[in-house]
Protein backbone atom coordinates (compact mmCIF):
# COMPACT_ATOMS: atom_id res chain seq x y z
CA UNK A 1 -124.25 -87.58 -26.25
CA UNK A 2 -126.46 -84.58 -27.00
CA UNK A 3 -126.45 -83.42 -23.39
CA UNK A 4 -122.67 -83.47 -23.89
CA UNK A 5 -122.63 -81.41 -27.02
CA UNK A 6 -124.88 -78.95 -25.19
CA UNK A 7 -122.83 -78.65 -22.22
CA UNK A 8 -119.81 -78.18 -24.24
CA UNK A 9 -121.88 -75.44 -26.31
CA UNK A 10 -123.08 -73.28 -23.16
CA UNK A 11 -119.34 -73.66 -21.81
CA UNK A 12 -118.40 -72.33 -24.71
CA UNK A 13 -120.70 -69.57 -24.95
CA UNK A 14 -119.65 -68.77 -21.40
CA UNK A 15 -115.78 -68.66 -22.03
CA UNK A 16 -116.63 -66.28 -24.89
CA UNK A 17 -119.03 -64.03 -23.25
CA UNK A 18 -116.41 -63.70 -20.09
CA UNK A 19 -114.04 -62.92 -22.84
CA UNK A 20 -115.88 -60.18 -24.36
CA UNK A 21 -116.28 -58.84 -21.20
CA UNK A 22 -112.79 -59.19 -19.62
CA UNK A 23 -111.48 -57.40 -23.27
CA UNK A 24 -113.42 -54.32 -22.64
CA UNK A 25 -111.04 -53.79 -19.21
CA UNK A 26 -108.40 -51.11 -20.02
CA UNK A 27 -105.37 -51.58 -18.17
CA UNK A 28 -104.29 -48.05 -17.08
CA UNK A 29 -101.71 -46.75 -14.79
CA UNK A 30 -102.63 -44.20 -11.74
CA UNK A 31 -100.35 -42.61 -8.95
CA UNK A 32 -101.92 -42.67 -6.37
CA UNK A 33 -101.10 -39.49 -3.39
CA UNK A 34 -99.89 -39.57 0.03
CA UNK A 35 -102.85 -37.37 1.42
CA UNK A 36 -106.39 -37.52 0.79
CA UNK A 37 -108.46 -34.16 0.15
CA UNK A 38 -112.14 -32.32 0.86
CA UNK A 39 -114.48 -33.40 -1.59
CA UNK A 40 -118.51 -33.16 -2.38
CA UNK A 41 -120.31 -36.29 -3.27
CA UNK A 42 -123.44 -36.91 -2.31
CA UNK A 43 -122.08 -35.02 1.07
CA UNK A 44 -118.78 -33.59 2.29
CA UNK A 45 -116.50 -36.51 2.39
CA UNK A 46 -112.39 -37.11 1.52
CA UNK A 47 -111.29 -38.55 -1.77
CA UNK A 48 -108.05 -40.23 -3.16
CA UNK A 49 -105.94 -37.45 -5.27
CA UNK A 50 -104.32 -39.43 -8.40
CA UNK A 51 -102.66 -38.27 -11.66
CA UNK A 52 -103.33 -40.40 -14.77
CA UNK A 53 -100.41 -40.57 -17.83
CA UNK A 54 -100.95 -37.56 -19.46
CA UNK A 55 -102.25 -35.82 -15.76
CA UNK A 56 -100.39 -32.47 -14.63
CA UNK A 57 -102.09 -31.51 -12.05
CA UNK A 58 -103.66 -33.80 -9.17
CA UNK A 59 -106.98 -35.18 -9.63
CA UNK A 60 -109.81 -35.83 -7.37
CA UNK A 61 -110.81 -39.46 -7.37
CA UNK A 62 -114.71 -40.23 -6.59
CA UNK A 63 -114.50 -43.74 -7.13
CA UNK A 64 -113.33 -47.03 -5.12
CA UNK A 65 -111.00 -49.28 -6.79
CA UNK A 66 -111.66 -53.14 -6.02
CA UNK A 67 -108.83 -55.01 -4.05
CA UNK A 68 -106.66 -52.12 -3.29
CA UNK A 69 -106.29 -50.93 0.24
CA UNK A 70 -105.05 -47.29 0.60
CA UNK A 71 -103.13 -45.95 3.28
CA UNK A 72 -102.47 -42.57 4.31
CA UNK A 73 -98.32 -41.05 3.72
CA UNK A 74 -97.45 -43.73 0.80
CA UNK A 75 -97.62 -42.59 -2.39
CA UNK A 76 -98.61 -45.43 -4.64
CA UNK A 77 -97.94 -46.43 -8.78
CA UNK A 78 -100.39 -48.91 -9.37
CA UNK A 79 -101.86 -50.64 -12.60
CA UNK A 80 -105.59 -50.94 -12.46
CA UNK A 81 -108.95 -52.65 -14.96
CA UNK A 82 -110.63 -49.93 -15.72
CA UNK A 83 -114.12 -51.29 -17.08
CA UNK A 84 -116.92 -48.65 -18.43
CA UNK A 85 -119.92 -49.17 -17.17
CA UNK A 86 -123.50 -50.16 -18.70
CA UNK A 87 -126.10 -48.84 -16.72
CA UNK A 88 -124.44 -46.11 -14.49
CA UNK A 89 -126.46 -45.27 -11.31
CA UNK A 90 -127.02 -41.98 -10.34
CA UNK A 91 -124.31 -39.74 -8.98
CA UNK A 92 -121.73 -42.76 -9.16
CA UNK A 93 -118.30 -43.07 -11.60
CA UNK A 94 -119.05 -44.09 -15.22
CA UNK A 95 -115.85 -46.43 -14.97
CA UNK A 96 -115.64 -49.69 -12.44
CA UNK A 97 -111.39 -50.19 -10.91
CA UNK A 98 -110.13 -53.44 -10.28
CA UNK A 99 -106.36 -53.21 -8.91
CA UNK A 100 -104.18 -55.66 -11.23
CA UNK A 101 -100.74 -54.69 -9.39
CA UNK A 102 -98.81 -52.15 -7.05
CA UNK A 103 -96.34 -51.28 -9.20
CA UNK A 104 -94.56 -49.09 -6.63
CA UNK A 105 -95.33 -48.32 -2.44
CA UNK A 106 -93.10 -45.03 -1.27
CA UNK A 107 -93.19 -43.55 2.14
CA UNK A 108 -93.69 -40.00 1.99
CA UNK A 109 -93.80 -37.24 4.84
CA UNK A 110 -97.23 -35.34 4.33
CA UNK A 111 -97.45 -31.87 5.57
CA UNK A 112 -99.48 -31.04 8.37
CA UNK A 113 -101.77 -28.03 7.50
CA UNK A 114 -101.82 -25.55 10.14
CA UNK A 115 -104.30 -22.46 10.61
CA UNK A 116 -101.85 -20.57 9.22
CA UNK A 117 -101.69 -22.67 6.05
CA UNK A 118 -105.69 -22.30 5.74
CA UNK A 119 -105.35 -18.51 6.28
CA UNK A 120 -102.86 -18.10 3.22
CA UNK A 121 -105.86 -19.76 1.38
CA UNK A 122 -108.47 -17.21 1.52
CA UNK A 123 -109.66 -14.00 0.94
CA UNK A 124 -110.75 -12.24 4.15
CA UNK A 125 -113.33 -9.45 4.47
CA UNK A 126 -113.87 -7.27 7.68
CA UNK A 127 -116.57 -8.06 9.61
CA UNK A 128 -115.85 -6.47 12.88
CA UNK A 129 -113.64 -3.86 13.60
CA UNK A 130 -113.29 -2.37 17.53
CA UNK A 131 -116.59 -5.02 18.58
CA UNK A 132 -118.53 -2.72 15.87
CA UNK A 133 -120.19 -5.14 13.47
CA UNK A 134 -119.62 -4.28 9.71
CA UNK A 135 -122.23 -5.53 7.07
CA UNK A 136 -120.86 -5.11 3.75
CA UNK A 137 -117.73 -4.01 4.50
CA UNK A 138 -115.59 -3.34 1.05
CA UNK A 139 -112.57 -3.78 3.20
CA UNK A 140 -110.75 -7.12 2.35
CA UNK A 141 -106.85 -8.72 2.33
CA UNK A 142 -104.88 -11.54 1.11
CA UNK A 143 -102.16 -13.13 2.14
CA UNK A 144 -98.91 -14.27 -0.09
CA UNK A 145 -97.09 -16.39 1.72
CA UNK A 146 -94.24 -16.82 -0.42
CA UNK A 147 -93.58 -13.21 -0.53
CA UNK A 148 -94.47 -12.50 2.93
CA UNK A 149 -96.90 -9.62 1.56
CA UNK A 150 -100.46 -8.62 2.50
CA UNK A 151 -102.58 -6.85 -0.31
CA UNK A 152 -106.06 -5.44 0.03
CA UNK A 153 -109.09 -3.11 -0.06
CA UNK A 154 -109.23 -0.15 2.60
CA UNK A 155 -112.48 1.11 1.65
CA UNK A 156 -112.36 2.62 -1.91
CA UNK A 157 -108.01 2.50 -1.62
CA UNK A 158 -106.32 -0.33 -2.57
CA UNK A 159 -103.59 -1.32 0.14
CA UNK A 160 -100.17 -3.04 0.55
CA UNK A 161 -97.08 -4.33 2.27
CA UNK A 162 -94.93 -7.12 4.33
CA UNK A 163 -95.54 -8.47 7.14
CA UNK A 164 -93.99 -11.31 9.57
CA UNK A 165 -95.52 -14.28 11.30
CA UNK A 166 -94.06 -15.55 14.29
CA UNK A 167 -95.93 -18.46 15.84
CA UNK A 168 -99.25 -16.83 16.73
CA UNK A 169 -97.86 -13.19 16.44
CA UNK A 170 -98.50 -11.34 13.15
CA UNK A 171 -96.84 -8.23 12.60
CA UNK A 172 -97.53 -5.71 9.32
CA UNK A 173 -95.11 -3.53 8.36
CA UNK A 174 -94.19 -0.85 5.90
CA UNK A 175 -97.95 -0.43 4.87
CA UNK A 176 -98.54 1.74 1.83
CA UNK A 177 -101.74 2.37 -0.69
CA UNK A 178 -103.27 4.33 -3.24
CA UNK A 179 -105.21 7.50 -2.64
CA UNK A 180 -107.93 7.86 -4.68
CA UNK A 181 -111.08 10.42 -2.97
CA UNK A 182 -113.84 8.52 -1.87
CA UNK A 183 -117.14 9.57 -0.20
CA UNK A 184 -117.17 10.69 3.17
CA UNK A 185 -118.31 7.47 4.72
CA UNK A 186 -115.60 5.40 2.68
CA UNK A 187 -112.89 7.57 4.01
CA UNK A 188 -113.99 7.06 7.39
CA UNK A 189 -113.80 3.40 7.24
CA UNK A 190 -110.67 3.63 5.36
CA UNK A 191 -108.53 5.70 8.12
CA UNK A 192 -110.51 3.68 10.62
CA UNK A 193 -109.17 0.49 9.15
CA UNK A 194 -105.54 1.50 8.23
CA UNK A 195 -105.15 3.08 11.20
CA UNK A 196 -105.83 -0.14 13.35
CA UNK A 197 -103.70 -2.39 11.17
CA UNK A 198 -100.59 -0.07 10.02
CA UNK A 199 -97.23 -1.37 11.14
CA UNK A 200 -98.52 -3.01 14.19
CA UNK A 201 -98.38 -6.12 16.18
CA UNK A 202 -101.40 -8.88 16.38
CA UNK A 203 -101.92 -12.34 17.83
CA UNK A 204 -103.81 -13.78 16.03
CA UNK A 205 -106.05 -17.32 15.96
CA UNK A 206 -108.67 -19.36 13.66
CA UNK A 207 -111.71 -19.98 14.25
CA UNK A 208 -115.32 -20.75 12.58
CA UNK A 209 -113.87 -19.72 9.57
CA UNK A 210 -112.82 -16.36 11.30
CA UNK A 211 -109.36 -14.89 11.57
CA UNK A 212 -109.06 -12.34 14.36
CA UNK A 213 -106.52 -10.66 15.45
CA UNK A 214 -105.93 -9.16 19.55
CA UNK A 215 -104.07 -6.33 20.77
CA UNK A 216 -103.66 -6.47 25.01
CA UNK A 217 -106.06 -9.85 24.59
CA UNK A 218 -108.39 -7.31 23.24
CA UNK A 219 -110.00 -8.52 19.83
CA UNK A 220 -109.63 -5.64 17.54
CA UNK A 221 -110.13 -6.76 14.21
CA UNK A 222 -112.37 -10.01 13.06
CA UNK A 223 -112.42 -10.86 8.85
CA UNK A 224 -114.48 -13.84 7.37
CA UNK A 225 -113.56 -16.32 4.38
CA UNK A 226 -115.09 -14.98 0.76
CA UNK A 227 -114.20 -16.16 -2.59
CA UNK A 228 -110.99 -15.33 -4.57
């Protein structure tokens, strides 16, 4: 008889301490994207993008969420446990994710990125111009790719205007900047540089984190990535 109590005591214990624990789960809803993304854990890796309820922009997501198997060009609303962690190990989520339904699987066409999509990203500084290394270089351009328009630095100048891409063929056009004086060894540079590039033709190609551009298979003009 007592055993019986005391097995209906520790069973009840049980129940309730699963209870407490199961009540701290918040159920939350995440939408999940069709693409994964570059990310930096402990070392380079990819992570799931998601948007939470009040989310405008996507999200990287470090985390793994228990019992739900991603796949690549389905965009996913799902309801997930979202548990907060006791003891949280280094360099890991606060938060443990247990799927509790797919709400909603779409099929969605990602976007391939090409090298011209990862030039449009950057800033590019000179490094080489006519096999001539250049440390330091001031000169730098951007791209806009809805606009079609290239902006830079010549030297000490700020420079502008269109250009078209065709395939592997860039071509600048109407070219234009200010015209402030500069020292002797800026202007240089700066003629050197606007010279080379003004309203002419390049093919172009990516590579090492390099765009360089050819004239008569010739390369002419190499630039580097460098922060915005």
């Amino acid at each position: 008889m007592i055993k019986s109590i005391n097995s209906k005591v520790i069973l009840t214990l049980v129940l309730m301490f699963g209870f407490s624990l199961a009540s701290k789960a918040e159920v939350i809803k995440m939408i999940i994207k069709e693409d994964l993304a570059s990310c930096t854990g402990v070392a380079p890796m990819t992570c799931m993008q998601v948007k939470y309820k009040n989310s405008k922009n996507w999200e990287l997501f470090y985390s793994q969420i228990s019992g739900f198997k991603y796949k690549p060009g389905y965009r996913y609303i799902i309801l997930v446990d979202r548990t907060k962690r006791k003891n949280v190990p280094a360099d890991a989520s606060m938060y443990e994710y247990k799927l509790k339904r797919v709400v909603q699987k779409t099929k969605v066409k990602v976007k391939t990125n090409t090298a011209w999509d990862y030039v449009l990203k950057h800033k590019w500084k000179l490094i080489q111009m006519n096999g001539v290394t250049q440390t330091s270089s001031p000169v730098y351009m951007t791209f806009d790719g809805e606009k079609n328009r290239v902006a830079g630095k010549s030297g000490c100048n700020t420079f502008f205007g269109g250009y078209d891409k065709r395939e592997d063929t860039l071509i600048f056009k109407q070219m234009a900047g200010t015209m402030m004086a500069c020292s002797e060894e800026l202007n240089k540079l700066e003629h050197q540089f606007l010279t080379l590039i003004g309203d002419k033709t390049f093919k172009f190609d990516v590579a090492d984190q390099t765009l360089n551009l050819y004239q008569n298979n010739k390369l002419v003009l190499m630039f580097g990535t460098a922060a915005l």
